[in-house]
C-alpha atoms as a PDB file:
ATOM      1  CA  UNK A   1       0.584   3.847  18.872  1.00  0.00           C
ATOM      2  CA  UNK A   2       4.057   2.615  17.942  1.00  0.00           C
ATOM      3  CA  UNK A   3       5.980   1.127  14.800  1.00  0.00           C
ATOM      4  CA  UNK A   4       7.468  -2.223  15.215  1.00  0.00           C
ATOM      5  CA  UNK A   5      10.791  -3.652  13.880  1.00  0.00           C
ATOM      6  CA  UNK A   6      11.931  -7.013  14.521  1.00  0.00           C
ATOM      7  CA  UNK A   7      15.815  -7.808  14.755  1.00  0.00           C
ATOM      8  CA  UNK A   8      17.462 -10.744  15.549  1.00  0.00           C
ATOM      9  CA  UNK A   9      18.095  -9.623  19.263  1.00  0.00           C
ATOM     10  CA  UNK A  10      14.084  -8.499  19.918  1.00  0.00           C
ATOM     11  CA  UNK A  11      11.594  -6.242  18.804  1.00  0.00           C
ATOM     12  CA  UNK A  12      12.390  -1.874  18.508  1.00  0.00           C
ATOM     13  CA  UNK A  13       9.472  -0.142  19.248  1.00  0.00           C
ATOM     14  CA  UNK A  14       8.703   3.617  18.452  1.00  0.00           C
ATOM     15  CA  UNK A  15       6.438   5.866  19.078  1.00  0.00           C
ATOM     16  CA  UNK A  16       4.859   7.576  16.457  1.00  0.00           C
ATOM     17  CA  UNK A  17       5.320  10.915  18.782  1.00  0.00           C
ATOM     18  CA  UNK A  18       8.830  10.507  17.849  1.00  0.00           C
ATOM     19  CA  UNK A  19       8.332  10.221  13.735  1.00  0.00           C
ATOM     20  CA  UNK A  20       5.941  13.122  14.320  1.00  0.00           C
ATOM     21  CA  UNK A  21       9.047  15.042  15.557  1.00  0.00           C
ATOM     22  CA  UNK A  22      11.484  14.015  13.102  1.00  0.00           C
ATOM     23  CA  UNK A  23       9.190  14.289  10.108  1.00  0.00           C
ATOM     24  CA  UNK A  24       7.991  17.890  11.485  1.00  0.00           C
ATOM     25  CA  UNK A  25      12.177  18.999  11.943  1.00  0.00           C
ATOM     26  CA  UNK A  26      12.702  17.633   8.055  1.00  0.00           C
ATOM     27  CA  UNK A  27       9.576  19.400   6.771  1.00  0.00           C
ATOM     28  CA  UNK A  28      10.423  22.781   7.916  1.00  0.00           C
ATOM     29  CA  UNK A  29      13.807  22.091   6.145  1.00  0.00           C
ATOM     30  CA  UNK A  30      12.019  22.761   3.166  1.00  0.00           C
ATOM     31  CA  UNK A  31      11.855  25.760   0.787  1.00  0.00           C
ATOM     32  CA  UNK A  32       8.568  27.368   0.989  1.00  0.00           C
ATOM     33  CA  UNK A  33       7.161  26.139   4.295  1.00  0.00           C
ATOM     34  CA  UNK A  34       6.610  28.572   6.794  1.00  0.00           C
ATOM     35  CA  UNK A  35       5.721  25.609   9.613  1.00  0.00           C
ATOM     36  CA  UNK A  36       2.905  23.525  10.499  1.00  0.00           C
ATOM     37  CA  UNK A  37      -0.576  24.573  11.284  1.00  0.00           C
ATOM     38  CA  UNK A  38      -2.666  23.771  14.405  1.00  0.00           C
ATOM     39  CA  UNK A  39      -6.772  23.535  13.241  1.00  0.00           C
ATOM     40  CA  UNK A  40      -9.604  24.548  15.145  1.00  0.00           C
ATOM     41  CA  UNK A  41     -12.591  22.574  13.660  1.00  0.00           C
ATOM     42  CA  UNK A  42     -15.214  24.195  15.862  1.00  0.00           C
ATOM     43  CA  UNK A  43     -14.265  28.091  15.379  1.00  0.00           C
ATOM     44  CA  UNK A  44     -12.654  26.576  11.374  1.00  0.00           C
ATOM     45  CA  UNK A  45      -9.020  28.713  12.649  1.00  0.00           C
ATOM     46  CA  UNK A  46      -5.393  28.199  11.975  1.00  0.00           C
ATOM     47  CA  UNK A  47      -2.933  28.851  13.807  1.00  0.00           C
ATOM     48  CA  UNK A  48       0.816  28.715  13.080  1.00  0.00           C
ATOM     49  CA  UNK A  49       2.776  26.737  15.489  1.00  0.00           C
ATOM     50  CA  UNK A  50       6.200  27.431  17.188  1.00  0.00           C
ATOM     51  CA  UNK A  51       9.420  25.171  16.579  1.00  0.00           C
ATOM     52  CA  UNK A  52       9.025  23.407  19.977  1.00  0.00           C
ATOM     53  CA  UNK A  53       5.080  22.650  19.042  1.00  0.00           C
ATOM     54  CA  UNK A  54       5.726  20.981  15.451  1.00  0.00           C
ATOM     55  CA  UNK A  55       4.003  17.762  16.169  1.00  0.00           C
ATOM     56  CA  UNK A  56       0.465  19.330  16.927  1.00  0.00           C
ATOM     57  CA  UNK A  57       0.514  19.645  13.159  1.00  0.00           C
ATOM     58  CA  UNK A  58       1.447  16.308  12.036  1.00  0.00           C
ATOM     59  CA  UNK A  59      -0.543  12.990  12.370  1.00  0.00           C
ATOM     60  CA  UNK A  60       1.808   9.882  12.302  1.00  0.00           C
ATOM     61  CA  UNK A  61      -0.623   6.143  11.964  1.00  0.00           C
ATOM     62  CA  UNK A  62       0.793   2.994  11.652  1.00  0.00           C
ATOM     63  CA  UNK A  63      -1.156   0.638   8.958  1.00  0.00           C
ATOM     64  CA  UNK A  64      -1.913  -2.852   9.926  1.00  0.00           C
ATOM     65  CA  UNK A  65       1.421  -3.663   7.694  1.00  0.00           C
ATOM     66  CA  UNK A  66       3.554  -1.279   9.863  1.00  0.00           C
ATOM     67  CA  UNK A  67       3.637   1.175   7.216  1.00  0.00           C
ATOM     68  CA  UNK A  68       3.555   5.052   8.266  1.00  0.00           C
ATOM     69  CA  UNK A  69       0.549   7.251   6.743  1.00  0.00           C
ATOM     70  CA  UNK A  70       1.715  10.662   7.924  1.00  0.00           C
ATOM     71  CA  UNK A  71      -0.505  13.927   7.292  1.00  0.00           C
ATOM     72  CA  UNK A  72       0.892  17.657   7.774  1.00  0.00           C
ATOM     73  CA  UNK A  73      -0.442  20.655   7.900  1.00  0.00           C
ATOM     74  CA  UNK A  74       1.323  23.444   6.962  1.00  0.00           C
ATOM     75  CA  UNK A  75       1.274  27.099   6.305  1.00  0.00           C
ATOM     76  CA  UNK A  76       3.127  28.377   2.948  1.00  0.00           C
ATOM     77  CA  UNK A  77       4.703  31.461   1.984  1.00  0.00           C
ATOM     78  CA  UNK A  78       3.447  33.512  -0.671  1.00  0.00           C
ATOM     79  CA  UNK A  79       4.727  33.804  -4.001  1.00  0.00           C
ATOM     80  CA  UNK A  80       5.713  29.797  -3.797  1.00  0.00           C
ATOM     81  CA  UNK A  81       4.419  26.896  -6.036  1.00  0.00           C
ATOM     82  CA  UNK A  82       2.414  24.960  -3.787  1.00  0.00           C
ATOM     83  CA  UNK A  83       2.640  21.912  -6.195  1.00  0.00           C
ATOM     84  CA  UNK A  84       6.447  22.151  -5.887  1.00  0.00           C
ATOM     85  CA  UNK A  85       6.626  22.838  -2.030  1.00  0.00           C
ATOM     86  CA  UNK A  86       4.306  20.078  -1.524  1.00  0.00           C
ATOM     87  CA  UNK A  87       6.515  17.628  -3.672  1.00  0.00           C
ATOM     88  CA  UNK A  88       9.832  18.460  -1.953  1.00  0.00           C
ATOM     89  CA  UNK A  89       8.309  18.009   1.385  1.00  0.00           C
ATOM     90  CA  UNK A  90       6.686  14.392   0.425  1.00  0.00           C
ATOM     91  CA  UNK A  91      10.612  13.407  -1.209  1.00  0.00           C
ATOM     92  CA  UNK A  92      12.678  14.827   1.610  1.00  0.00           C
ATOM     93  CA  UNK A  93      10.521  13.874   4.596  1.00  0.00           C
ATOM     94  CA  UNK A  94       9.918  10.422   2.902  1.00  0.00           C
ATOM     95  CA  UNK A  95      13.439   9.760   2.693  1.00  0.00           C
ATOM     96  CA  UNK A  96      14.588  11.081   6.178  1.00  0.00           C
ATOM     97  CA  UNK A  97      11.631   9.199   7.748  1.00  0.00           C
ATOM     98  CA  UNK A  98      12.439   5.928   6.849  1.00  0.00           C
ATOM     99  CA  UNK A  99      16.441   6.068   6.915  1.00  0.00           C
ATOM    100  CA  UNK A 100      15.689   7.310  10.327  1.00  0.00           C
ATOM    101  CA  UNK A 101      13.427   4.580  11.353  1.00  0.00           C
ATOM    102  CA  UNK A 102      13.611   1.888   9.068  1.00  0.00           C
ATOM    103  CA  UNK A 103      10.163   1.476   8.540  1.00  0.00           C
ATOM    104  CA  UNK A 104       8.361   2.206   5.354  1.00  0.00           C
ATOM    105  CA  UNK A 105       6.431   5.264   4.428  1.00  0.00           C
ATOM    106  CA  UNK A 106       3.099   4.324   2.734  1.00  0.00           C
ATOM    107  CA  UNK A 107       1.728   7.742   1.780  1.00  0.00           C
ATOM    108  CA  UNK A 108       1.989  11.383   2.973  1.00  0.00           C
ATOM    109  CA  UNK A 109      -0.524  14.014   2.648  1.00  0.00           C
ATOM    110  CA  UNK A 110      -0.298  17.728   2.524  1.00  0.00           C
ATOM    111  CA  UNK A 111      -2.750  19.714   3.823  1.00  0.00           C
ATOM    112  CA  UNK A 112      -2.247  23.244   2.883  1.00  0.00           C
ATOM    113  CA  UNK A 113      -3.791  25.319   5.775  1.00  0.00           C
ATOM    114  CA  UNK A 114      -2.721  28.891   5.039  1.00  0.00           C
ATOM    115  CA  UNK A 115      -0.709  31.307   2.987  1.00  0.00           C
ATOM    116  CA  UNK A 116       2.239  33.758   5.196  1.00  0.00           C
ATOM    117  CA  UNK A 117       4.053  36.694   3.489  1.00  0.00           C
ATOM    118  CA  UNK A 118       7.657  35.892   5.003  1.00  0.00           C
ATOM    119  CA  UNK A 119      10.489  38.547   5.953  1.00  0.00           C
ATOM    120  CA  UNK A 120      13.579  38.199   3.325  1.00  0.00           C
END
């Protein structure tokens, strides 16, 4: 699927493979995220992803109003707020997302899919 923008010279078209990336690169910017999770619905495991495999955690739609609904899942580390990771991520990918693109951000959800102890 792709997100439309109309300029005066034509239409900009983007995949949402692309937010997906971005929005996956701002979210691990965040304090508290370890990185995005990979689900197996049939065995019910999670698996943390690698840097170069972000977007296998992230779902990017585009709403009928070319608004982005974007859904992560992510693993946290321990000792963290989950409430406050989970706020910073929706603010700071929010933002990025749509100076990036241009397009609006409708709603982002959080899916919490695991807790990590992290090396200091």
């Amino acid at each position: 699927m792709k997100c439309r923008l109309n300029n005066k010279f034509g239409e900009i078209q983007i995949d949402t493979e692309v937010i997906a990336r971005y929005a996956g690169l701002a979210a691990i910017e965040c304090m508290g995220i370890v990185g995005m999770a990979s689900v197996n619905v049939k065995d019910g495991l999670v698996k943390l992803l690698k840097k170069d495999s972000l977007t296998h955690g992230i779902t990017v739609t585009v709403s009928e109003q070319n608004k982005l609904r974007i859904d992560f899942h992510i693993v946290v580390a321990y000792g963290v707020s989950i409430s406050a990771v989970a706020d910073n991520l929706i603010e700071n990918v929010k933002y990025k997302v749509e100076e990036f693109s241009g397009i609006e951000v409708e709603w982002i959800n959080v899916l919490v899919e695991g807790v990590r102890v992290t090396d200091c």
